[in-house]
C-alpha atoms as a PDB file:
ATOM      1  CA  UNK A   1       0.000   0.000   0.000  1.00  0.00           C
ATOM      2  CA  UNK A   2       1.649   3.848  -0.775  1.00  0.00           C
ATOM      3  CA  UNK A   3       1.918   6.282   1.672  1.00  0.00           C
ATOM      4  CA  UNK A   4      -0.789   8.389  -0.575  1.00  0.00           C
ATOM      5  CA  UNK A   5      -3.216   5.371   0.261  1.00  0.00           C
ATOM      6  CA  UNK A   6      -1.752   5.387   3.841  1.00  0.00           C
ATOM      7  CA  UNK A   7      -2.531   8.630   4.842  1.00  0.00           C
ATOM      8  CA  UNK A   8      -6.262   9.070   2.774  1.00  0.00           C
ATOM      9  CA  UNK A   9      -7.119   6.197   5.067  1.00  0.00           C
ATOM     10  CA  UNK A  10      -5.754   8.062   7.936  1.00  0.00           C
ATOM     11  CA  UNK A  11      -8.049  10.731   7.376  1.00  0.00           C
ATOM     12  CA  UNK A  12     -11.038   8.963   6.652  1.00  0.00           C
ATOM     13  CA  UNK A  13     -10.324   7.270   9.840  1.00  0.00           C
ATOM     14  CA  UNK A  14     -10.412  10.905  11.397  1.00  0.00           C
ATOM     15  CA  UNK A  15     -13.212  11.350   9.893  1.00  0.00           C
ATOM     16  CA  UNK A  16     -15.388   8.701  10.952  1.00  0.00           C
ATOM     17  CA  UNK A  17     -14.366   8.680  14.358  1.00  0.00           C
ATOM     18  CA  UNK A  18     -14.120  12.440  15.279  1.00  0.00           C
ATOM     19  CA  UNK A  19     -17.240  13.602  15.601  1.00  0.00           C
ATOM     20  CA  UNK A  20     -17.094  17.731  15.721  1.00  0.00           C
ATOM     21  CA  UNK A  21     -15.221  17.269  12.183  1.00  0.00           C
ATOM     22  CA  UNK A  22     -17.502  18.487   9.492  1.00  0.00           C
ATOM     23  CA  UNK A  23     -17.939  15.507   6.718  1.00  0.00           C
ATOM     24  CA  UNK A  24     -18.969  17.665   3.666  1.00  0.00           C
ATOM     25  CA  UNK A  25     -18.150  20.731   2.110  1.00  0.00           C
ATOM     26  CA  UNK A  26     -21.780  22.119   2.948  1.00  0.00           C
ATOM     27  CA  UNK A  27     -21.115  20.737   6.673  1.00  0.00           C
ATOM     28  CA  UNK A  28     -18.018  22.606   6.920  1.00  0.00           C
ATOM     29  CA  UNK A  29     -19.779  25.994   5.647  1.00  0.00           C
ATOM     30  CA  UNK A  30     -22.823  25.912   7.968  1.00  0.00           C
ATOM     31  CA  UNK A  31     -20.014  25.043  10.831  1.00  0.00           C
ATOM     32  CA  UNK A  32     -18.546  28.028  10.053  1.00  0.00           C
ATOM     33  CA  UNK A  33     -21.787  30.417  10.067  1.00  0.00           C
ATOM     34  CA  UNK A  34     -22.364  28.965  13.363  1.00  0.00           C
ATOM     35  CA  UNK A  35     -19.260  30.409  14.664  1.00  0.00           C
ATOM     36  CA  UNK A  36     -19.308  33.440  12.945  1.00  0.00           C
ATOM     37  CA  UNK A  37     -22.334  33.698  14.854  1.00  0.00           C
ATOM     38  CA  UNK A  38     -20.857  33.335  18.197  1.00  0.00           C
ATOM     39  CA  UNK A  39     -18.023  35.480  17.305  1.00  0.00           C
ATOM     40  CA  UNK A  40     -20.779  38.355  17.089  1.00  0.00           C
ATOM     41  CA  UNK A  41     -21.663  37.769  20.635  1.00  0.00           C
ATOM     42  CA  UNK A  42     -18.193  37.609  21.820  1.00  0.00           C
ATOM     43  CA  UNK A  43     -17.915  34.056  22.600  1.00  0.00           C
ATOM     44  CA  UNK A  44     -14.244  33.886  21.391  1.00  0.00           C
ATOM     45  CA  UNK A  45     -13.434  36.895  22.777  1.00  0.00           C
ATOM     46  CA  UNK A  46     -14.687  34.962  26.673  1.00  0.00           C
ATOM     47  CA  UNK A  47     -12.346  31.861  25.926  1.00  0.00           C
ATOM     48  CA  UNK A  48     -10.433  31.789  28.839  1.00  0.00           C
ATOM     49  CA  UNK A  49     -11.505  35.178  30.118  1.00  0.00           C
ATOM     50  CA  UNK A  50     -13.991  37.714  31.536  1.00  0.00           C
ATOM     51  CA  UNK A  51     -17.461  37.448  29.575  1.00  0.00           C
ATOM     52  CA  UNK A  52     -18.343  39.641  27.138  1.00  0.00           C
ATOM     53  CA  UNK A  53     -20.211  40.791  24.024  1.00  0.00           C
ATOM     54  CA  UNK A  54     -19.512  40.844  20.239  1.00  0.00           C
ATOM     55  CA  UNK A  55     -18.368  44.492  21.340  1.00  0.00           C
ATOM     56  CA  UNK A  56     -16.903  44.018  24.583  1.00  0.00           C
ATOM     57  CA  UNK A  57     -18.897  44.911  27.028  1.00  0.00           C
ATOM     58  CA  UNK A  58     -19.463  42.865  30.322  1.00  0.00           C
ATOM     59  CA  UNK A  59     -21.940  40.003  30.166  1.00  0.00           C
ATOM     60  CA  UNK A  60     -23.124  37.733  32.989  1.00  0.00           C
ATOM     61  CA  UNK A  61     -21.722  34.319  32.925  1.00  0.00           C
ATOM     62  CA  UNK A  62     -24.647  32.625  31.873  1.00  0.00           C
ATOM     63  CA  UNK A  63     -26.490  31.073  29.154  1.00  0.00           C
ATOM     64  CA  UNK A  64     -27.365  32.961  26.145  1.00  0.00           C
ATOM     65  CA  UNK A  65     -31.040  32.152  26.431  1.00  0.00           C
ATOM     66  CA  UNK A  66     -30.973  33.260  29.770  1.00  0.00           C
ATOM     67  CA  UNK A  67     -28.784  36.538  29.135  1.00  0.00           C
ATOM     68  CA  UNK A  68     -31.562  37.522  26.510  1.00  0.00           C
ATOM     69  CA  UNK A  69     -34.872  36.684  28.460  1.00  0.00           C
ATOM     70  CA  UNK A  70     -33.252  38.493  31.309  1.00  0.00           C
ATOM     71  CA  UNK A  71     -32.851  41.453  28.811  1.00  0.00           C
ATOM     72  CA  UNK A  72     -36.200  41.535  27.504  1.00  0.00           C
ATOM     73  CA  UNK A  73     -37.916  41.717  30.626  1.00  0.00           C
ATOM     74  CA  UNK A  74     -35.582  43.740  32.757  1.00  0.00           C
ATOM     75  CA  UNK A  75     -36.429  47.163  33.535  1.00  0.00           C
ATOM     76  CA  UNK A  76     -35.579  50.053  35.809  1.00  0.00           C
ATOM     77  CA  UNK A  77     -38.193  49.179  38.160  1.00  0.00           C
ATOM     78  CA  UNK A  78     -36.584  46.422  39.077  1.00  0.00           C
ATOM     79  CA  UNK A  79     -33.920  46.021  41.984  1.00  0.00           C
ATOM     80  CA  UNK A  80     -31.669  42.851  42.125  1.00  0.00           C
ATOM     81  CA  UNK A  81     -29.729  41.313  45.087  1.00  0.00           C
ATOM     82  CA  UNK A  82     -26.554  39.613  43.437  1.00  0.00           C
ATOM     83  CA  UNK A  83     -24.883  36.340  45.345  1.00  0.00           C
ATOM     84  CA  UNK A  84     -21.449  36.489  44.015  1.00  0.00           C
ATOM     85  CA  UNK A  85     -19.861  39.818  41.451  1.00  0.00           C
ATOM     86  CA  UNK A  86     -18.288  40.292  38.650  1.00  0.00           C
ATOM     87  CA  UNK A  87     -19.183  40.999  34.629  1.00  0.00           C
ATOM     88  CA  UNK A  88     -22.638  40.217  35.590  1.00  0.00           C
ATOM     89  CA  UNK A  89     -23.158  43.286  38.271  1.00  0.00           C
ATOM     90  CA  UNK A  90     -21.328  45.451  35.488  1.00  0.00           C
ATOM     91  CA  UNK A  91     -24.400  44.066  33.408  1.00  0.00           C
ATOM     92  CA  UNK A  92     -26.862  44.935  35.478  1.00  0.00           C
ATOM     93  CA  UNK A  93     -25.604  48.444  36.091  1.00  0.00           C
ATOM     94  CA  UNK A  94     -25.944  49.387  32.644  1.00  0.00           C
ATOM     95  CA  UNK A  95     -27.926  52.396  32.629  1.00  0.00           C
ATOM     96  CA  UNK A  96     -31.701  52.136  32.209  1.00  0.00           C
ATOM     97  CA  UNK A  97     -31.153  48.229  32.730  1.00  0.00           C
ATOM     98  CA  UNK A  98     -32.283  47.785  36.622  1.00  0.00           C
ATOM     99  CA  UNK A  99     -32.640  50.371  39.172  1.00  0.00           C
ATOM    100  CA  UNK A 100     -30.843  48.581  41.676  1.00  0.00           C
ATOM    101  CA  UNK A 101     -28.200  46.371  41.773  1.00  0.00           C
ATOM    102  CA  UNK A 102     -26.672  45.203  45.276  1.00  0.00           C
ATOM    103  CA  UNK A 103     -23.946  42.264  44.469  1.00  0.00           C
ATOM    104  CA  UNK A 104     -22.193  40.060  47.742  1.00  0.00           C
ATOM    105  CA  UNK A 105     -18.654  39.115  46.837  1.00  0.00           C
ATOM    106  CA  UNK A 106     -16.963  36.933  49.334  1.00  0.00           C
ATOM    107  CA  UNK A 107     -13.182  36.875  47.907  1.00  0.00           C
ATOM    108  CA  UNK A 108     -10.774  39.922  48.754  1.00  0.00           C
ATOM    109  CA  UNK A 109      -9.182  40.439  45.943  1.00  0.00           C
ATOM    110  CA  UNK A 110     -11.527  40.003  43.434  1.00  0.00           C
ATOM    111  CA  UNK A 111     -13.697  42.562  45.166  1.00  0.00           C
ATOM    112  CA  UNK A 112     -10.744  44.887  45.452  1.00  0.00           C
ATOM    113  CA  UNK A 113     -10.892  44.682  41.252  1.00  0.00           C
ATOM    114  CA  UNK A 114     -14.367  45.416  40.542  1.00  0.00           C
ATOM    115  CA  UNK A 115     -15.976  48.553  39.572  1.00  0.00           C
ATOM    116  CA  UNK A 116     -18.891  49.758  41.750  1.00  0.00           C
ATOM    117  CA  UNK A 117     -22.263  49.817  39.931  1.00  0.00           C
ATOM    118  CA  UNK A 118     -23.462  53.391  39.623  1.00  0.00           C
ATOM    119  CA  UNK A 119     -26.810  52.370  40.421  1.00  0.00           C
ATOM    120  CA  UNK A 120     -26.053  50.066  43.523  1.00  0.00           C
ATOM    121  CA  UNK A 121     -22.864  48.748  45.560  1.00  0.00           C
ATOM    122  CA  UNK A 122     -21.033  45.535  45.813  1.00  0.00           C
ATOM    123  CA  UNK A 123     -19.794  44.492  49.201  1.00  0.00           C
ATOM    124  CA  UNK A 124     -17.398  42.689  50.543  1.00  0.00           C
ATOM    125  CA  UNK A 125     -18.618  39.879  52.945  1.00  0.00           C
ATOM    126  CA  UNK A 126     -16.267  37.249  53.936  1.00  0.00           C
ATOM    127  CA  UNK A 127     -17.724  33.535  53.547  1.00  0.00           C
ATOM    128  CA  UNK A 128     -15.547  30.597  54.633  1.00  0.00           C
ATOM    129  CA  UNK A 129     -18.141  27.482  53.793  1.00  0.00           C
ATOM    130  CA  UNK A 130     -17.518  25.815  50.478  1.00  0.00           C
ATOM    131  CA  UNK A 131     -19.127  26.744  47.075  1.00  0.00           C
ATOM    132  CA  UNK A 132     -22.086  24.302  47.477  1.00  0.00           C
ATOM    133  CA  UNK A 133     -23.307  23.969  51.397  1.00  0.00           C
ATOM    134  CA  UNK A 134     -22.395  26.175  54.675  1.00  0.00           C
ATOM    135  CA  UNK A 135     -24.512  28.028  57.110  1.00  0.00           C
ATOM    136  CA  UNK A 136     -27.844  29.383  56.774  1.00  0.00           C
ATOM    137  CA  UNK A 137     -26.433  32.336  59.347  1.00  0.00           C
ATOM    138  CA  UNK A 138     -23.499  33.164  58.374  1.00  0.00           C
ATOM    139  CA  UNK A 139     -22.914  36.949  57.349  1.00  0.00           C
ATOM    140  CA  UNK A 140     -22.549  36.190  53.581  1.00  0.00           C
ATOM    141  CA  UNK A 141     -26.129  34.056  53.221  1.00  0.00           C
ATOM    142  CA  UNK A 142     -27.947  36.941  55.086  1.00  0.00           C
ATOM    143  CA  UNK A 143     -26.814  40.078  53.662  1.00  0.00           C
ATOM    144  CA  UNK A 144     -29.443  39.767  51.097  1.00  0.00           C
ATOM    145  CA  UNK A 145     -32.178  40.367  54.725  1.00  0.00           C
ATOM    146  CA  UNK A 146     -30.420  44.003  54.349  1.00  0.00           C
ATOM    147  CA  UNK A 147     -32.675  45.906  51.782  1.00  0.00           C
ATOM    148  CA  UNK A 148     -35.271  43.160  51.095  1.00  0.00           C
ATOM    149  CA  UNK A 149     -37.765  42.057  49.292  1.00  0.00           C
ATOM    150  CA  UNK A 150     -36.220  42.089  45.869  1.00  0.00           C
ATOM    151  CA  UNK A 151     -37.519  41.810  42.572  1.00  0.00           C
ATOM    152  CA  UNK A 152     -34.699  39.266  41.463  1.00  0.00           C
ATOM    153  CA  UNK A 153     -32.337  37.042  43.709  1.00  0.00           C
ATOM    154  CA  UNK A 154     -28.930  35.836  41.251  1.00  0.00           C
ATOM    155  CA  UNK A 155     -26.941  32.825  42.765  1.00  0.00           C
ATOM    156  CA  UNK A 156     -23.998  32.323  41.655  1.00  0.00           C
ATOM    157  CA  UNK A 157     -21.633  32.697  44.494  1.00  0.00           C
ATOM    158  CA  UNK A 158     -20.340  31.100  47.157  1.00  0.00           C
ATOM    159  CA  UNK A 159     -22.784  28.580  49.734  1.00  0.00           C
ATOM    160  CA  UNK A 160     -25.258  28.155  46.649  1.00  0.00           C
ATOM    161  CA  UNK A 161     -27.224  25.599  48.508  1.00  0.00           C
ATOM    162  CA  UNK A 162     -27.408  27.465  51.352  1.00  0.00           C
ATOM    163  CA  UNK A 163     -28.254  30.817  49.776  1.00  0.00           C
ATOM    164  CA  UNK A 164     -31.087  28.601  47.827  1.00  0.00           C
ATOM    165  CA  UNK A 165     -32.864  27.591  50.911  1.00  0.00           C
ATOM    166  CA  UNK A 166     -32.602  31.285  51.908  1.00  0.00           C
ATOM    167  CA  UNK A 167     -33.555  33.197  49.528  1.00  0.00           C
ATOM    168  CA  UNK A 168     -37.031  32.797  48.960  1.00  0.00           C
ATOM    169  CA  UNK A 169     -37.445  34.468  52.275  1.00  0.00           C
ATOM    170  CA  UNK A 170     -36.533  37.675  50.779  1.00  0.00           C
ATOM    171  CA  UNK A 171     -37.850  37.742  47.338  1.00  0.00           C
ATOM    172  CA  UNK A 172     -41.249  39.598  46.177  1.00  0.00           C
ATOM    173  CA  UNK A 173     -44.097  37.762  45.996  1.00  0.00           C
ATOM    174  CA  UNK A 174     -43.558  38.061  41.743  1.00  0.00           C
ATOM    175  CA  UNK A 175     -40.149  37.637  42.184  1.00  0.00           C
ATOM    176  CA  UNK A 176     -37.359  35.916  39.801  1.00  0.00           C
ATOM    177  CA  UNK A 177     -34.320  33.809  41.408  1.00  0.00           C
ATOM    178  CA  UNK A 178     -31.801  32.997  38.448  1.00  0.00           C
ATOM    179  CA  UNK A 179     -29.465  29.711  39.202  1.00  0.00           C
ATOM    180  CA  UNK A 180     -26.542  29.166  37.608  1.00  0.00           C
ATOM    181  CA  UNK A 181     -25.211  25.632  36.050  1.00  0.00           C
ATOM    182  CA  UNK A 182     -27.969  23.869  36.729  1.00  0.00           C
ATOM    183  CA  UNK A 183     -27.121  21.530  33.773  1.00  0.00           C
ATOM    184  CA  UNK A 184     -24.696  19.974  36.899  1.00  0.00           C
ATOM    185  CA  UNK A 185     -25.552  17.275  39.485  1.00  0.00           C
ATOM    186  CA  UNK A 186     -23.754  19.267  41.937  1.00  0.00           C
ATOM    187  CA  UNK A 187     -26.336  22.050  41.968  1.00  0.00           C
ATOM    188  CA  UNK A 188     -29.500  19.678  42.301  1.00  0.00           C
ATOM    189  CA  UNK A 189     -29.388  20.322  45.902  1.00  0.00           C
ATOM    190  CA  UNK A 190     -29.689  23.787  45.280  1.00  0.00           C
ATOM    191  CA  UNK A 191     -32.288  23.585  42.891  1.00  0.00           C
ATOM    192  CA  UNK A 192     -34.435  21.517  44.740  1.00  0.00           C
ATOM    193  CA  UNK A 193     -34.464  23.877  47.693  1.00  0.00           C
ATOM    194  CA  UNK A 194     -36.093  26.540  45.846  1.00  0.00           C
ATOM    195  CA  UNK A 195     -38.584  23.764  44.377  1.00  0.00           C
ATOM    196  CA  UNK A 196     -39.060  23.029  48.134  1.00  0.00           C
ATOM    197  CA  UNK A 197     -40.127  26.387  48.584  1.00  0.00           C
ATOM    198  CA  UNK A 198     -42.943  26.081  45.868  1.00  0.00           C
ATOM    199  CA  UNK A 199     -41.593  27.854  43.213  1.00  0.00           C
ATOM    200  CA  UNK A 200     -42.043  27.168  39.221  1.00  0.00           C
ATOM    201  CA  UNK A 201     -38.599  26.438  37.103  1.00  0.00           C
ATOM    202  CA  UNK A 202     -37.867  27.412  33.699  1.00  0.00           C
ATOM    203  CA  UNK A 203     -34.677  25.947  32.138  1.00  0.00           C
ATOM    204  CA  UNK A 204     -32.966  27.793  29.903  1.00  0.00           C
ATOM    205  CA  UNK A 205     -30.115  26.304  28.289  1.00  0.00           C
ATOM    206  CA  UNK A 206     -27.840  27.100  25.007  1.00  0.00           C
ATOM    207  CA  UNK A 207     -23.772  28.339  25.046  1.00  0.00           C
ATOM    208  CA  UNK A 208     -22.517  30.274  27.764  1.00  0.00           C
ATOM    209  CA  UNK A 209     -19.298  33.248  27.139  1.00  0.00           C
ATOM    210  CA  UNK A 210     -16.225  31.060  25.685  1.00  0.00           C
ATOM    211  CA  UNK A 211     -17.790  27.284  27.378  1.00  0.00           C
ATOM    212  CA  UNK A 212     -18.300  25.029  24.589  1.00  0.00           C
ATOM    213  CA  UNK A 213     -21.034  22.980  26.154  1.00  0.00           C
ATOM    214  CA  UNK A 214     -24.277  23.283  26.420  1.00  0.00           C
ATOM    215  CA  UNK A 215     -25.305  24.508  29.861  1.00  0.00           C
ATOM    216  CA  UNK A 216     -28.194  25.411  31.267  1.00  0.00           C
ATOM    217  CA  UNK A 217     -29.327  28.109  33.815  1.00  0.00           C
ATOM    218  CA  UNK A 218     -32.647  28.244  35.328  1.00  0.00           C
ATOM    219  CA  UNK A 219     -35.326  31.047  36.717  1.00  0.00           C
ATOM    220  CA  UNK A 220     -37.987  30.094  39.352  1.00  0.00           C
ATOM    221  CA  UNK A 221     -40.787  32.067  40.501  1.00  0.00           C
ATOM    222  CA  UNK A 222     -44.279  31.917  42.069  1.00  0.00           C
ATOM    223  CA  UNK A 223     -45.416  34.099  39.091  1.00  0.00           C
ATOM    224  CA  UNK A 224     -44.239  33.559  35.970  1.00  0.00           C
ATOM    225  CA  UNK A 225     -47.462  35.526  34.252  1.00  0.00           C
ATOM    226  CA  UNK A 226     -45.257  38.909  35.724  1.00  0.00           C
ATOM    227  CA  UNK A 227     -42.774  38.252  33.633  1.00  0.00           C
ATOM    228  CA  UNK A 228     -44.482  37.631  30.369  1.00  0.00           C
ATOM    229  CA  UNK A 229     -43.713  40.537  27.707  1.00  0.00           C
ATOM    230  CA  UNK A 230     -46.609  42.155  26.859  1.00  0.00           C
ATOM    231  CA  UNK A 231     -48.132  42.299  23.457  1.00  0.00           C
ATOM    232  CA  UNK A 232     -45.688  41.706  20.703  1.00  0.00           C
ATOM    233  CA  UNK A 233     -41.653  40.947  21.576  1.00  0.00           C
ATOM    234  CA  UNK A 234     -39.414  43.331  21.279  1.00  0.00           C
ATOM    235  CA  UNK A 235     -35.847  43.574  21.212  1.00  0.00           C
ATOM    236  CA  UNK A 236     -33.302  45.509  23.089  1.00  0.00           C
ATOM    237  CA  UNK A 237     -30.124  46.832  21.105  1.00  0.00           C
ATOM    238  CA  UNK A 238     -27.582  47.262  23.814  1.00  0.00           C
END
């Protein structure tokens, strides 16, 4: 056998057994529309650092789907309690977005980095449980008491569990909690605590900023119907 026959079995051995390879010419152009299509919304420019748009500018760490229902039916009537800082409270402080953003960051020197929100504050509140479970006193899990009820609780911090079974406590009747990653077994506990609590879920997966898996974050609520747009959907430009 030649080396010509050598290696065109070598790559149809590729091929076969790779499967993100594109097979066909048409394969290989659609493949590339897709990422053309994620290069608008910045996902290259995430890979391996902080989130952002096709433009820059700071987006929360979360799906795509979620980033975009989030946008749609924000508005400045809304004020938002934030486990855990970063692009996301940037994202929320952009103007006209929210009208409150109050963000809990429990690492020093990340908090020493971040900008504070025009329209809000990030604070600094040690934590020293784990990621998942902790205390439901300790000072991190019940700063959001300080300023409550709010319109939106985010948790994607530190304690996630814990702040889970928390939260509720200090949310608005109509009010939106947004967990991260719940495509992962690890954050079932937390999940289910806000299920324990009564409230709906709505999954929303797709791409998150330079991850490329599908993940999925989730809102709950006891009223979904608040956050329906009204009439016909609109889109936001920023």
């Amino acid at each position: 056998m030649t080396r010509r026959s050598l290696a065109g079995r070598a790559r149809g051995l590729i091929l076969r057994t790779a499967p993100g390879i594109p097979r066909s010419r048409r394969e290989a152009r659609t493949s590339l529309e897709a990422l053309a299509t994620l290069r608008g919304q910045g996902w290259h420019r995430s890979v391996g650092a902080a989130p952002v748009d096709g433009e820059g500018r700071p987006l929360p760490w979360l799906s795509y789907s979620a980033v975009r229902w989030l946008d749609e039916v924000l508005h400045p009537g809304v004020r938002v309690f934030e486990y855990g800082s970063g692009s996301s409270t940037s994202w929320f402080a952009w103007p006209g977005r929210v009208g409150e953003i109050v963000s809990v960051e429990h690492d020093a020197a990340w908090f020493a980095q971040l900008p504070q929100p025009a329209n809000g504050e990030i604070r600094h509140v040690p934590c020293a449980d784990g990621w998942w479970d902790g205390s439901s006193d300790s000072p991190y899990v019940t700063a959001i008491a300080d300023g409550a009820p709010w319109d939106v609780v985010v948790i994607d911090g530190a304690s996630r569990t814990v702040c889970a079974r928390v939260a509720p406590k200090y949310l608005a009747p109509s009010g939106l909690v947004v967990l991260d990653d719940t495509d992962l077994a690890t954050t079932d506990p937390a999940a289910a605590e806000l299920a324990a609590h009564g409230l709906g879920r709505l999954d929303l997966w797709g791409f998150k900023p330079g991850v490329q898996r599908m993940t999925c974050t989730s809102v709950f609520s006891w009223d979904f119907n608040h956050w329906l747009l009204p009439g016909p959907a609109h889109h936001h430009t920023r």
